[in-house]
Protein backbone atom coordinates (compact mmCIF):
# COMPACT_ATOMS: atom_id res chain seq x y z
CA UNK A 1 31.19 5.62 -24.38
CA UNK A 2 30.82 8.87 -22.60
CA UNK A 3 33.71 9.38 -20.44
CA UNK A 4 31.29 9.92 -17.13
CA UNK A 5 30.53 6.04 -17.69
CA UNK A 6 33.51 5.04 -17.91
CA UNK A 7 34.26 2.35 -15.60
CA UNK A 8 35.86 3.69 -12.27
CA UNK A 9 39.38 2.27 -10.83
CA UNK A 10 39.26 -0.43 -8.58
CA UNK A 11 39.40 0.97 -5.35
CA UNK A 12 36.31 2.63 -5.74
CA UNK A 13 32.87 1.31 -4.60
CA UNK A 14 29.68 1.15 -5.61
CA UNK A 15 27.34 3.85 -7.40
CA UNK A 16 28.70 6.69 -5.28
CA UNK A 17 31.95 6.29 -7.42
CA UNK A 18 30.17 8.23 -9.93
CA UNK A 19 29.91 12.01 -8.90
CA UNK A 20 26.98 12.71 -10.82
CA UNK A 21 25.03 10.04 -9.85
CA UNK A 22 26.11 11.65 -6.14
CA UNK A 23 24.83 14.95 -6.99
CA UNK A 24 21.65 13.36 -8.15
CA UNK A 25 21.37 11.28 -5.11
CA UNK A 26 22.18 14.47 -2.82
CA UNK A 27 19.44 16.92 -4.44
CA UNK A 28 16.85 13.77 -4.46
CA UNK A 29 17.46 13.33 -0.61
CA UNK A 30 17.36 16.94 0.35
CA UNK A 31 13.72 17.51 -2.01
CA UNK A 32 12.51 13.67 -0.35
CA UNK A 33 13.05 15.00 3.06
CA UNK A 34 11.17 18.75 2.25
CA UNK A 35 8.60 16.98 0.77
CA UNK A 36 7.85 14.43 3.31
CA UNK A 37 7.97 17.61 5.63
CA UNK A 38 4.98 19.07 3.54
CA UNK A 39 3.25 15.02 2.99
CA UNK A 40 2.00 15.47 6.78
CA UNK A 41 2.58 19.60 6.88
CA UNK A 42 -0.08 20.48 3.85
CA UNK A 43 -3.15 18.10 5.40
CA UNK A 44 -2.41 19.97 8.62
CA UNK A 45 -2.36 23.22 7.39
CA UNK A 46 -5.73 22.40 6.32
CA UNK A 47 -7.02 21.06 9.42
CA UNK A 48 -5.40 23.40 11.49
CA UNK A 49 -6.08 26.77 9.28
CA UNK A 50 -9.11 26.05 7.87
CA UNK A 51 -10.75 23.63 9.91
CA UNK A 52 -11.17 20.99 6.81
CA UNK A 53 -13.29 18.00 7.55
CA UNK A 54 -11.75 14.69 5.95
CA UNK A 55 -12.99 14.96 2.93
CA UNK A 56 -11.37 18.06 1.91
CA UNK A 57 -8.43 16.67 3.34
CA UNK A 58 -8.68 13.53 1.03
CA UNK A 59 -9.43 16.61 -1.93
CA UNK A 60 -5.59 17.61 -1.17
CA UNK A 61 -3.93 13.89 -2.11
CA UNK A 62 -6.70 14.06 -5.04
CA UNK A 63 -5.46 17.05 -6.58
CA UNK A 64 -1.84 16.13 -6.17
CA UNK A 65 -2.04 13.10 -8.48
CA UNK A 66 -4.60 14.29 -10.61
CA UNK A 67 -2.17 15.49 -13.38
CA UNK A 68 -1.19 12.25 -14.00
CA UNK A 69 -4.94 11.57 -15.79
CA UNK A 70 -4.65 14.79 -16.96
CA UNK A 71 -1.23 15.18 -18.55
CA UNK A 72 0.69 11.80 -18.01
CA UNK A 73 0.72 10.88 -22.10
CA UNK A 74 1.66 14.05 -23.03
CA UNK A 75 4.31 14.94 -21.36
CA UNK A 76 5.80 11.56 -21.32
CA UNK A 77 6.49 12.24 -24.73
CA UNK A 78 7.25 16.40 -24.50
CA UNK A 79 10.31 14.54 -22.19
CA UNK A 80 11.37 12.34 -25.18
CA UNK A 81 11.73 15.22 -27.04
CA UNK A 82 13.76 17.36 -24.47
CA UNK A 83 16.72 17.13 -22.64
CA UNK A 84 15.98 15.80 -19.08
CA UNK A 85 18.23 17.73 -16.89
CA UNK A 86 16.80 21.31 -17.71
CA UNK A 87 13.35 19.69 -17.74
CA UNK A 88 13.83 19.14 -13.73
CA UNK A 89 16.02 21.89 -12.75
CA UNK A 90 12.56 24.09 -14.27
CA UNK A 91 10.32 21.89 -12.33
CA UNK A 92 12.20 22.22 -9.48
CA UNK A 93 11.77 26.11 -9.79
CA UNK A 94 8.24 25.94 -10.46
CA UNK A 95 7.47 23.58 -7.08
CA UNK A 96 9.53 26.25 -4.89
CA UNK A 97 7.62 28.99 -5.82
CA UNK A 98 4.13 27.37 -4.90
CA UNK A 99 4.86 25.97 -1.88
CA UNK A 100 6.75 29.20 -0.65
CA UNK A 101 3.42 30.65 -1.46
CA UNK A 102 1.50 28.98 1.42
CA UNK A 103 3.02 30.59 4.13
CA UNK A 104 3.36 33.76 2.74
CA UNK A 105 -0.97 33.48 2.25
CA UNK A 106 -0.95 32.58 6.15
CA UNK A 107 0.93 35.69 7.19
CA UNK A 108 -1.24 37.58 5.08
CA UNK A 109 -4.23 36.48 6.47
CA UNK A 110 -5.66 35.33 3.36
CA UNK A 111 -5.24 31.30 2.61
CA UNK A 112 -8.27 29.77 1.68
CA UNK A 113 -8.87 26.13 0.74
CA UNK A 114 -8.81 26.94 -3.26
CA UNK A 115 -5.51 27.82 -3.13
CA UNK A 116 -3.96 24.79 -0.98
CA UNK A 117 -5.74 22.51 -3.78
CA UNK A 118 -4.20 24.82 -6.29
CA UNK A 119 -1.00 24.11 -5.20
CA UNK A 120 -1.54 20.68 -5.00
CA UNK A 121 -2.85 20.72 -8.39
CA UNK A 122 0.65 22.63 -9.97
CA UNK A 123 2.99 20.60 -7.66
CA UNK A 124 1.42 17.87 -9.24
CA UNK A 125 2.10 19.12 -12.60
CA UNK A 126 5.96 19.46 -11.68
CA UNK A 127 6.33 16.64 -10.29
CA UNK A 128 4.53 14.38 -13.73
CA UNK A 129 7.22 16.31 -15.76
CA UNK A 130 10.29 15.75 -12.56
CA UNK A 131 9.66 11.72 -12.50
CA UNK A 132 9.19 11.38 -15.78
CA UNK A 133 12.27 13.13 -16.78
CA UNK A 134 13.84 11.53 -13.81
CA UNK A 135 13.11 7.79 -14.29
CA UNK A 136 14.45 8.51 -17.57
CA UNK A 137 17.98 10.51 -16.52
CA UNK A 138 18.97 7.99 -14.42
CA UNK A 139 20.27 5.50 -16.92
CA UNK A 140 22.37 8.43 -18.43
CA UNK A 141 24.30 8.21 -14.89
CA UNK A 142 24.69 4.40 -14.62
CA UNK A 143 25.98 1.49 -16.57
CA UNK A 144 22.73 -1.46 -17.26
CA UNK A 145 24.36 -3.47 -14.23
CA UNK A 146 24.37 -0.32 -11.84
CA UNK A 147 20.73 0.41 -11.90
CA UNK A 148 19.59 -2.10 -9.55
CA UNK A 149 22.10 -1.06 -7.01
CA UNK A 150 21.62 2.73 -7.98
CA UNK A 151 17.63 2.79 -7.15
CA UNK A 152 18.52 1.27 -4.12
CA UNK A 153 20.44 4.14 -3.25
CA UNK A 154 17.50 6.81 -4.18
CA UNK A 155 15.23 4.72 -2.39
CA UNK A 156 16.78 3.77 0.35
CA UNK A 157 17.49 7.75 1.09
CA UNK A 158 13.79 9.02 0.31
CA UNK A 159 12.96 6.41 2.59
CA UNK A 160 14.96 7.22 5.03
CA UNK A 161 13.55 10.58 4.33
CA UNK A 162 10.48 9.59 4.98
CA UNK A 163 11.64 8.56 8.75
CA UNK A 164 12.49 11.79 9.38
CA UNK A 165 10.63 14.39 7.39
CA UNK A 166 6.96 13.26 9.21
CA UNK A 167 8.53 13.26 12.94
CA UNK A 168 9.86 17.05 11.40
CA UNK A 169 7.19 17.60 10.62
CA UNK A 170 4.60 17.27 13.11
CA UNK A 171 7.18 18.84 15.35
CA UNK A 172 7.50 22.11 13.14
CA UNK A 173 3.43 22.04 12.87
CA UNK A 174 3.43 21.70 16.72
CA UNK A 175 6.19 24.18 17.13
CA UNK A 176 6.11 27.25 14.17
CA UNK A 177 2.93 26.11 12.91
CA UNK A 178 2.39 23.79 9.80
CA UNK A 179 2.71 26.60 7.20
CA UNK A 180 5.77 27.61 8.22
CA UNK A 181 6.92 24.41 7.79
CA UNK A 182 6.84 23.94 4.38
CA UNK A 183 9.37 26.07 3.89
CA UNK A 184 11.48 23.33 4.73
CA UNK A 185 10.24 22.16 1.41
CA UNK A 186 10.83 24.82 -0.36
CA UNK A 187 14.67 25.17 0.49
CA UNK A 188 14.73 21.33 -0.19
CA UNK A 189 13.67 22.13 -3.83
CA UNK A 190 16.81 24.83 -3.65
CA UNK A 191 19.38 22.08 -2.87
CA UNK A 192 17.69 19.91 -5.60
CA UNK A 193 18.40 22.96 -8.33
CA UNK A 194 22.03 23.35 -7.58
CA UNK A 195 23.14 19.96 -7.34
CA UNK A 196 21.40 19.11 -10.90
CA UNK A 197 22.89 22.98 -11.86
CA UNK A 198 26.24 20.99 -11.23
CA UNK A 199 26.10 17.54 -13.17
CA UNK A 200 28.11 17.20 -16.24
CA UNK A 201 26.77 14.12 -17.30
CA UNK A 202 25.91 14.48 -21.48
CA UNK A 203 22.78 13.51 -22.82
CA UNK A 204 22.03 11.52 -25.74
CA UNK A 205 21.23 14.04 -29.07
CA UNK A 206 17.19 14.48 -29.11
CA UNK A 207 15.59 13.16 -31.91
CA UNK A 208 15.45 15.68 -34.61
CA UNK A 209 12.74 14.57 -36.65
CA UNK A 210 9.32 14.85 -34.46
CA UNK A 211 5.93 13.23 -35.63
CA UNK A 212 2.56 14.76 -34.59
CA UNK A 213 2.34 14.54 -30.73
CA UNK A 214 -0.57 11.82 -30.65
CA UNK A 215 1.86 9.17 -33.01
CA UNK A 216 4.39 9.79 -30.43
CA UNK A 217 2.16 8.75 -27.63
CA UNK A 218 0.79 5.88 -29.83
CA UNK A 219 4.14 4.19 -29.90
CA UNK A 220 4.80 4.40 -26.04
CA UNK A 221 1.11 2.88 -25.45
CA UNK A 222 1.69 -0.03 -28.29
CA UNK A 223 5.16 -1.42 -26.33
CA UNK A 224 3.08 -1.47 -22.98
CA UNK A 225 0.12 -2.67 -24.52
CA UNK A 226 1.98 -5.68 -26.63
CA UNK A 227 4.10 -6.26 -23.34
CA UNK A 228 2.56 -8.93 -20.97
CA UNK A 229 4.69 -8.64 -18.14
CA UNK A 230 4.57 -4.69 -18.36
CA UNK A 231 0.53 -4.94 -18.54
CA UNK A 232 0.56 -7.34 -15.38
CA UNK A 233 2.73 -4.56 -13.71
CA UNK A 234 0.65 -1.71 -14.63
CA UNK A 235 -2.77 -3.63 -13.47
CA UNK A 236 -1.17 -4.52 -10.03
CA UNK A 237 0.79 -0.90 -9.71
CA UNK A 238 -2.68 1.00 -10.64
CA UNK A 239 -4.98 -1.35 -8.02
CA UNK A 240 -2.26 -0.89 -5.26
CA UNK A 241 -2.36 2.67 -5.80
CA UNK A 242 -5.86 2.64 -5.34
CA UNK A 243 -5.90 1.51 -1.65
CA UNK A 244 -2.86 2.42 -0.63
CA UNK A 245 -3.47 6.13 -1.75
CA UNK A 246 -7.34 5.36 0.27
CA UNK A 247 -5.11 4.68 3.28
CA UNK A 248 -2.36 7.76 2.83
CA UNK A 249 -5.38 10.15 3.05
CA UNK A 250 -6.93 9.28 6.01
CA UNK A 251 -4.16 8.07 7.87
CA UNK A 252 -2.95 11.38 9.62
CA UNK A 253 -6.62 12.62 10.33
CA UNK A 254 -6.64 8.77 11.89
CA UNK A 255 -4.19 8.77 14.54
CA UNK A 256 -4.80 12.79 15.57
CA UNK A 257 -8.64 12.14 15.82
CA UNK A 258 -9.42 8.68 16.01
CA UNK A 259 -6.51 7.53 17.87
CA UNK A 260 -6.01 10.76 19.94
CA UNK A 261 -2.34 11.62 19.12
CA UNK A 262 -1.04 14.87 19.14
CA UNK A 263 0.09 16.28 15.47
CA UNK A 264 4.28 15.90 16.50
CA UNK A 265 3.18 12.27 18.31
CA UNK A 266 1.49 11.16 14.51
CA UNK A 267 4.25 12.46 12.90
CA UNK A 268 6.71 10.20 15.01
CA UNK A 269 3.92 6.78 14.40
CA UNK A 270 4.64 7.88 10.80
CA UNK A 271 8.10 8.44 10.82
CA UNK A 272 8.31 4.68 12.90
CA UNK A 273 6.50 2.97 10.03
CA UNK A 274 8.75 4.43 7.42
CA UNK A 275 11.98 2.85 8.88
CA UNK A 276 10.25 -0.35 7.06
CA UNK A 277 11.20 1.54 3.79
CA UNK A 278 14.90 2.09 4.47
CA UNK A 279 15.40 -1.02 5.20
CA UNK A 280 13.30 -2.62 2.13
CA UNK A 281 15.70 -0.83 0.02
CA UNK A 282 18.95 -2.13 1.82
CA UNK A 283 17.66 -5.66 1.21
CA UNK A 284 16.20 -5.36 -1.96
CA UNK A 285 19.43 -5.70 -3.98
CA UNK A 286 20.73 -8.58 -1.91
CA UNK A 287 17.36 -10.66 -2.13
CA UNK A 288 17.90 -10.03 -6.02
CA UNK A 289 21.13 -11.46 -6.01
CA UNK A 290 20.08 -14.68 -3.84
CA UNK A 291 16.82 -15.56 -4.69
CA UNK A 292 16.54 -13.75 -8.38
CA UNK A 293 14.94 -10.73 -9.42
CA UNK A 294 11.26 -12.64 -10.28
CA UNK A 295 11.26 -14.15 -6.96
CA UNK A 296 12.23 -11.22 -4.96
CA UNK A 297 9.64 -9.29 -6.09
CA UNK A 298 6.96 -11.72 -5.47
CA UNK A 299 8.62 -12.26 -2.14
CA UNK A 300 8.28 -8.04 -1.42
CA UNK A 301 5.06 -7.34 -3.57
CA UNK A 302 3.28 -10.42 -2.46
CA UNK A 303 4.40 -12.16 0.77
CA UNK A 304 4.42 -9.10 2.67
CA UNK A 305 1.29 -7.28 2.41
CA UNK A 306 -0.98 -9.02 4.51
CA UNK A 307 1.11 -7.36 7.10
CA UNK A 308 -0.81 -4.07 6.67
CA UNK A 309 -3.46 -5.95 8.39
CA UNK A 310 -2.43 -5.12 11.70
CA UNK A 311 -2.87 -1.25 10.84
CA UNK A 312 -6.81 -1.07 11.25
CA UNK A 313 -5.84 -2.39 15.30
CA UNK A 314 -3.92 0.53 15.99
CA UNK A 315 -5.30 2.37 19.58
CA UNK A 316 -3.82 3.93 21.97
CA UNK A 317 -1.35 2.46 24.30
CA UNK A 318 0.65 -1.07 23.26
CA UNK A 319 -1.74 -1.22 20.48
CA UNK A 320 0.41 1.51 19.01
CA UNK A 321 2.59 -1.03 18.50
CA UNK A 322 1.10 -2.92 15.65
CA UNK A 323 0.90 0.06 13.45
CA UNK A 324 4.42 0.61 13.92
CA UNK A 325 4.81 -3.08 12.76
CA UNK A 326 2.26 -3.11 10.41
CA UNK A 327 3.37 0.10 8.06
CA UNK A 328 6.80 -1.05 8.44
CA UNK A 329 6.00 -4.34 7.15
CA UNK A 330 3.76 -3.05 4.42
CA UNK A 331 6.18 0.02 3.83
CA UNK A 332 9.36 -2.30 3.31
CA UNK A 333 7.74 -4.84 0.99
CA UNK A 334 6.58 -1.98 -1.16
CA UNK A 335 9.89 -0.03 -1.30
CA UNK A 336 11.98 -3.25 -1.68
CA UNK A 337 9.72 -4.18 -4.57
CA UNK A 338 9.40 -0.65 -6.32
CA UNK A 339 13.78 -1.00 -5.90
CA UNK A 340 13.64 -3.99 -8.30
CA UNK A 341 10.97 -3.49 -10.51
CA UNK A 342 12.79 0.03 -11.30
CA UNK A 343 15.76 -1.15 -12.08
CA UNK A 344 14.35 -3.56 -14.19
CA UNK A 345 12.17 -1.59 -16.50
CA UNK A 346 15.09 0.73 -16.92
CA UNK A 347 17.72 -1.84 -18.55
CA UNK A 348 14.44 -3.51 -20.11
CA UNK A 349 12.88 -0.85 -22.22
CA UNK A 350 14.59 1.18 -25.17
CA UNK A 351 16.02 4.44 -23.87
CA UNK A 352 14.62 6.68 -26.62
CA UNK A 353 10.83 5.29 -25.70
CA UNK A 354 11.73 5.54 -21.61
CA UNK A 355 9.75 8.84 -21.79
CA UNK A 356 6.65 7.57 -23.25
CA UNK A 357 6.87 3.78 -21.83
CA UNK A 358 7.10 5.44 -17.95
CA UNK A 359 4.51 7.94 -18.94
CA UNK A 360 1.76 5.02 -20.20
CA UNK A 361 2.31 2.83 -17.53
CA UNK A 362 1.93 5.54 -14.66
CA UNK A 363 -0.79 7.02 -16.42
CA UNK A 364 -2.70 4.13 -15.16
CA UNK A 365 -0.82 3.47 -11.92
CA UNK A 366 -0.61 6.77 -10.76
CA UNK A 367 -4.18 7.76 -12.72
CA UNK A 368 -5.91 5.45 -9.68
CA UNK A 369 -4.06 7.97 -6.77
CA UNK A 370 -7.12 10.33 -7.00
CA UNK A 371 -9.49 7.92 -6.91
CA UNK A 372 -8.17 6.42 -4.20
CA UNK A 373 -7.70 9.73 -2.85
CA UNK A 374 -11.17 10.16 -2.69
CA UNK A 375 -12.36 6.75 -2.08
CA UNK A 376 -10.28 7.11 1.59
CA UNK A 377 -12.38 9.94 2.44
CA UNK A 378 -15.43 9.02 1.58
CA UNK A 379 -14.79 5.69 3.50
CA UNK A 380 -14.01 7.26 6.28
CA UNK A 381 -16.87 9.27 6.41
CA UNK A 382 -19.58 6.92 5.85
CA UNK A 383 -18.26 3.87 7.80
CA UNK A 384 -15.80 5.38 10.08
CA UNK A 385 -11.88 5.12 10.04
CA UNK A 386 -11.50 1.66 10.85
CA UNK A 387 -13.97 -0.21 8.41
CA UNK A 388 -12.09 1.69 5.72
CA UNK A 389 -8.93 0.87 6.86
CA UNK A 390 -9.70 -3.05 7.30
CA UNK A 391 -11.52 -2.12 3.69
CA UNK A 392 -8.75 -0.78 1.93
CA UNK A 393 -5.71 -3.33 3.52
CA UNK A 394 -7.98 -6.21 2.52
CA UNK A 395 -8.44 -4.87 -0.79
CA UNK A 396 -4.65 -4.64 -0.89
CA UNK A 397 -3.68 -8.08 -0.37
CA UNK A 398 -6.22 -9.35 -3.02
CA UNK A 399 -4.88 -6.68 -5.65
CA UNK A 400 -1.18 -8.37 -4.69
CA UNK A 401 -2.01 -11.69 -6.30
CA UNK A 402 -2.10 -9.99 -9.80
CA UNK A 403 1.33 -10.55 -9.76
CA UNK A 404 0.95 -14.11 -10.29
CA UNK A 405 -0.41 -13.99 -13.54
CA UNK A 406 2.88 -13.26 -15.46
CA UNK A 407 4.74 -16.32 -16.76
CA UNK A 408 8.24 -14.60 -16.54
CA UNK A 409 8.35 -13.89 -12.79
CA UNK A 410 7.63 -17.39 -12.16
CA UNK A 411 11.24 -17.93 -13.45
CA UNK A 412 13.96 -16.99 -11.20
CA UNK A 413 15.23 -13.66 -12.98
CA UNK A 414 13.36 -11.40 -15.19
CA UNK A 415 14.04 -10.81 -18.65
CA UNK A 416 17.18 -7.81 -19.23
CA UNK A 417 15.99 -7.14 -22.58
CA UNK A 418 12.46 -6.04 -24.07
CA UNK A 419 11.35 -8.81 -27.13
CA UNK A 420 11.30 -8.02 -30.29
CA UNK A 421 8.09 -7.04 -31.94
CA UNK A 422 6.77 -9.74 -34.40
């Protein structure tokens, strides 16, 4: 066994024992918090630059998940065949350079709407390459039993990220303007490069032997496809993505116009509803351990998204209030549930397919992000901010009963190992 697995002495505690899993948890917090900086900072650039209506705005979120259609097979297997660690230390370089670029087009004088999509087109690109990589690294870091515990910790901090990096946000937009801003993201992406610089963790040898690209894919689409409880995950993981991506790109044009809130004040409503995901993440290992891993997620996939309900309420005054409530709610459940399904599919699925497996099931879940993207906007503008909202919550509690279709999360823990093929 590689001697950064080896087991720790027993004074030590938890994942943070390991120091490269702490590097890895330090550069993911710094680049969570940047880029929650630039998840309200880039639609107000837009709106504040260039005057974008909605739609445009919805364009941006569009254009940032488009590369998953685009590129998601592909490079799920270019990452089997690579070593991970340079593979995000060069996406990490790649995502500083474009978003530095913003700003410097502002001083200039000479941003234009092309380019913000452009760089939420290549960001996009890096970031396919990142999580796919990344998903995949992890288990290099951990022992089977740890990874539960050890995407709490990631989650738990880029959702605690997200508490803070909207409220920063809106208050650098307010303050230095929203392009200036992002450079917050860029450092973040800095931090992220020298802390993965630093782990010593060894990789397992690449395979040597490579078959034509489109075999490679084949192979990673087969194990989904012949999966059941992997196919009921990717149907319920592409439909939420659908609305809940509908709702992320309307939601900040929805409390500055519709509600009336300043850009630092929406930032803050934000920031409020994303406490909801810190805490999912504290209590997603220890529902695992008491109620099992099927049940838990049912409990935080299922149970908890009629919550979001209270979102399309949201006005001014105490009625700010059940947003707050409602994202948290919503927020929690989804972060508490994304905790244990990770951990699961890692110790599930064979390491040397992680690549490809990740890549065809996101293809799908994170192929329905543009869509929804663009759904959101054109909601919004044809039925106003509220009928979309109550549209696209709605729509998410139906989606959540997919879930009940699998026979193994109606036991109490799911399966640790993939089956065998027949």
């Amino acid at each position: 066994m590689n001697s950064v697995l080896a087991r720790p002495r027993p004074t030590e505690r938890g994942v943070f024992r390991h120091r490269n899993f702490r590097l890895l948890w330090l550069g993911e917090t710094t680049s969570s918090l940047g880029s929650s900086v630039t998840g309200i900072a880039l639609p107000l650039v837009a709106l504040t630059e260039l005057q974008a209506g909605v739609f445009a705005v919805s364009l941006l979120s569009a254009a940032a998940w488009l590369p998953w259609v685009l590129i998601g097979l592909p490079a799920g297997a270019w990452v089997d065949r690579l070593r991970r660690r340079p593979v995000m230390m060069a996406c990490d370089i790649a995502s500083l350079l474009l978003f530095v670029s913003v700003p410097v087009a502002v001083w200039l004088g000479v941003l234009t709407m092309g380019q913000l999509l452009t760089v939420a087109l290549l960001t996009g690109v890096a970031k396919v390459f990142f999580s796919t990589a990344y998903r995949s690294y992890l288990p290099t870091l951990l022992e089977p039993d740890e990874l539960v515990e050890g995407n709490s910790r990631l989650y738990g901090s880029d959702s605690a990220a997200s508490v803070v990096g909207p409220g920063l946000g809106g208050v650098l937009a307010q303050g230095i303007g929203a392009a200036n801003g992002m450079l917050l993201d860029a450092a973040s992406f800095v931090v992220s490069l020298v802390c993965l610089r630093r782990i010593e963790a060894e990789e397992a040898p690449v395979a040597s032997v490579r078959r034509p690209l489109r075999h490679e894919i084949a192979e990673g689409l087969r194990f989904v496809a012949r999966d059941r409880l992997l196919r009921v995950f990717v149907v319920f993981g592409g439909a939420a993505n659908l609305v809940l991506t509908a709702y992320d790109a309307i939601v900040v044009v929805f409390l500055v116009r519709e509600v009336g809130l300043s850009s630092a004040a929406a930032g803050l409503m934000l920031a409020l509803g994303s406490v909801g995901g810190v805490l999912g993440a504290l209590v997603a290992p220890v529902l695992a351990r008491q109620l099992g891993t099927a049940r838990a997620l049912l409990v935080c996939k299922v149970a908890t998204t009629p919550i979001g309900l209270l979102i399309p309420l949201t006005d001014s005054g105490w009625r700010l209030g059940l947003f707050v409530v409602g994202a948290m709610g919503m927020v929690g459940g989804v972060v508490a549930g994304n905790v244990i399904s990770g951990g699961f599919i890692q110790g599930y699925c064979p390491p040397a397919l992680m690549g490809r497996i990740t890549t065809s099931m996101q293809v799908v879940n994170f192929g329905t992000i543009p869509i929804g993207a663009v759904l959101g906007g054109v909601l919004a503008g044809s039925a106003g901010f509220r009928p979309a909202l109550w549209i696209v919550f709605a729509g998410f509690v139906a989606f959540s009963t997919t879930l009940l279709a699998a026979p193994a999360l109606r036991e109490r823990d799911l399966p640790t190992h993939a089956p065998e093929p027949s």
